[in-house]
Protein backbone atom coordinates (compact mmCIF):
# COMPACT_ATOMS: atom_id res chain seq x y z
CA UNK A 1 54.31 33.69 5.95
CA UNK A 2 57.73 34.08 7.36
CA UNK A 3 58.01 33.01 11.05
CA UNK A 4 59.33 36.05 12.89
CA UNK A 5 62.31 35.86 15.43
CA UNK A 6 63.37 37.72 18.41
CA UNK A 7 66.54 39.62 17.10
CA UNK A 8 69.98 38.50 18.71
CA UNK A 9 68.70 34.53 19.02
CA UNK A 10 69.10 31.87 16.81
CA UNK A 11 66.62 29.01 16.16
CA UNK A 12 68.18 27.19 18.71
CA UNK A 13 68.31 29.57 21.36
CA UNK A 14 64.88 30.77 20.99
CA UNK A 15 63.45 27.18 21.19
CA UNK A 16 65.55 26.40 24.33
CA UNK A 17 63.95 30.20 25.63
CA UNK A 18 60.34 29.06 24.84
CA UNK A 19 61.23 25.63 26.25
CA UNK A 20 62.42 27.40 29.49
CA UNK A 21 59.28 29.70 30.12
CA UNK A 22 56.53 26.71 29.47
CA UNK A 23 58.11 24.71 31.83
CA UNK A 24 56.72 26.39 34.89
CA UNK A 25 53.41 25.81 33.72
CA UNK A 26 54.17 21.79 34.44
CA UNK A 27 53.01 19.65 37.12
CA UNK A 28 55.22 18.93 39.83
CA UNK A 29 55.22 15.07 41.26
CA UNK A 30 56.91 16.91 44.49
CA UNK A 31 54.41 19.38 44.66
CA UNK A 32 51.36 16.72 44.36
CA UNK A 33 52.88 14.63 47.07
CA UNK A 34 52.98 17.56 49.02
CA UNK A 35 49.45 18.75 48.79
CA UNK A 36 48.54 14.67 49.58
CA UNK A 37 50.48 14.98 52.70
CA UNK A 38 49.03 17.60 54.23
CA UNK A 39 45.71 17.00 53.23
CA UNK A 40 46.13 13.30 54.98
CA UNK A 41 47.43 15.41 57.63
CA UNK A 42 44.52 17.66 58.50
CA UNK A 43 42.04 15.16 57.17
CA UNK A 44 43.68 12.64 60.21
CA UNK A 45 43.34 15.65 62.86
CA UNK A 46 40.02 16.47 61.68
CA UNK A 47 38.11 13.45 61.01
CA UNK A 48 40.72 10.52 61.97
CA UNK A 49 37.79 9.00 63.33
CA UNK A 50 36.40 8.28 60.01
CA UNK A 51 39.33 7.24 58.08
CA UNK A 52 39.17 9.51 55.23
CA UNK A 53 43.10 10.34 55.45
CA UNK A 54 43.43 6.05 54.36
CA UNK A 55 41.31 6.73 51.73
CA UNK A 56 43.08 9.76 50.41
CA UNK A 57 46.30 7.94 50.51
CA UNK A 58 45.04 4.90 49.03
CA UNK A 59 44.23 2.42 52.02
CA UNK A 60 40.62 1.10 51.74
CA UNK A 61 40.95 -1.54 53.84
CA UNK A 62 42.87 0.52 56.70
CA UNK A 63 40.33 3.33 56.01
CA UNK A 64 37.43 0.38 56.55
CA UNK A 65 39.05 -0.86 60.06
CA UNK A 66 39.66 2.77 61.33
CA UNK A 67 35.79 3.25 60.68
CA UNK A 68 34.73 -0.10 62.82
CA UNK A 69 37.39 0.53 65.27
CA UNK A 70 35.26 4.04 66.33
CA UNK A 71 32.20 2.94 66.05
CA UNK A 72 32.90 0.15 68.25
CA UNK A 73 34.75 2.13 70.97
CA UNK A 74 32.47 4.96 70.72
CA UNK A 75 34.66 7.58 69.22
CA UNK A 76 37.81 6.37 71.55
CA UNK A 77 39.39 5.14 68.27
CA UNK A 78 39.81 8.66 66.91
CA UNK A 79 42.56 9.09 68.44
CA UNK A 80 44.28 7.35 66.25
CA UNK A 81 43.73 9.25 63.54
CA UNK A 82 45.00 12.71 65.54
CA UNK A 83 47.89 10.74 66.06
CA UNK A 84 48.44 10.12 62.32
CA UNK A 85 47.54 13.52 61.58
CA UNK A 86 50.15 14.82 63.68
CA UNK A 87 52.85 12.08 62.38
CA UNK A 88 51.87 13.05 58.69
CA UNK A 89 52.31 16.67 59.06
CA UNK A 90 55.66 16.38 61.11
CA UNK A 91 57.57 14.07 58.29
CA UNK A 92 59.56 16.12 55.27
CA UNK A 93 57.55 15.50 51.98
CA UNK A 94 60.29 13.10 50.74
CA UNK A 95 59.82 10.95 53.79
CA UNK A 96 56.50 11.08 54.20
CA UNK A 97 56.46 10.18 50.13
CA UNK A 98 59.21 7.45 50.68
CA UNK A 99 57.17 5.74 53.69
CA UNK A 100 53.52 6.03 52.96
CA UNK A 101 53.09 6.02 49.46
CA UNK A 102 56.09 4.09 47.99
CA UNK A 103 56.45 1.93 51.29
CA UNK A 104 53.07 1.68 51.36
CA UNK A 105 53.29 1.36 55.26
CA UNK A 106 49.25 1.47 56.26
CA UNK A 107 49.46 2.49 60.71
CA UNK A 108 51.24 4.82 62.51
């Protein structure tokens, strides 16, 4: 069978036109950093206490301190994670991308 065409294009027109539509179907690494960040964010506001924003961005060990550091102040330490919270969801994306995950900078 014959592939069909869309009159008016050429071969090389219609692929660029079918490479143009799929593309928004594509993951975006800006997008995913985004969603991290304010996840982190709320997760720090929320439960800083805990440490589960560390965890989310990849700091066990910082997650693991944050944890001890509550328990042994009786829930005094949280306030470091509101703190955080409020940092994360104050920074652009790009910064926020630039300092905590490619920086890898684990407090404040």
């Amino acid at each position: 069978m014959e592939e069909q065409q869309n009159p008016g294009y050429d071969s090389t027109q219609q692929q660029s036109r079918n490479t143009a539509n799929e593309s928004w179907n594509q993951p975006s690494h800006q997008h995913n950093q985004e969603n991290k960040k304010i996840l982190a964010g709320i997760l720090a506001i929320l439960l800083g206490g805990f440490g589960i924003h560390k965890f989310i961005l990849g700091y066990t060990q910082e997650g693991i301190i944050q944890i001890i550091i509550t328990v042994v102040t009786c829930g005094i330490g949280s306030i470091i994670g509101l703190i955080e919270g409020i940092i994360y969801l104050t920074k652009s994306d790009e910064e926020f991308y630039q300092t905590y995950q490619v920086g890898k900078k684990g407090w404040f």
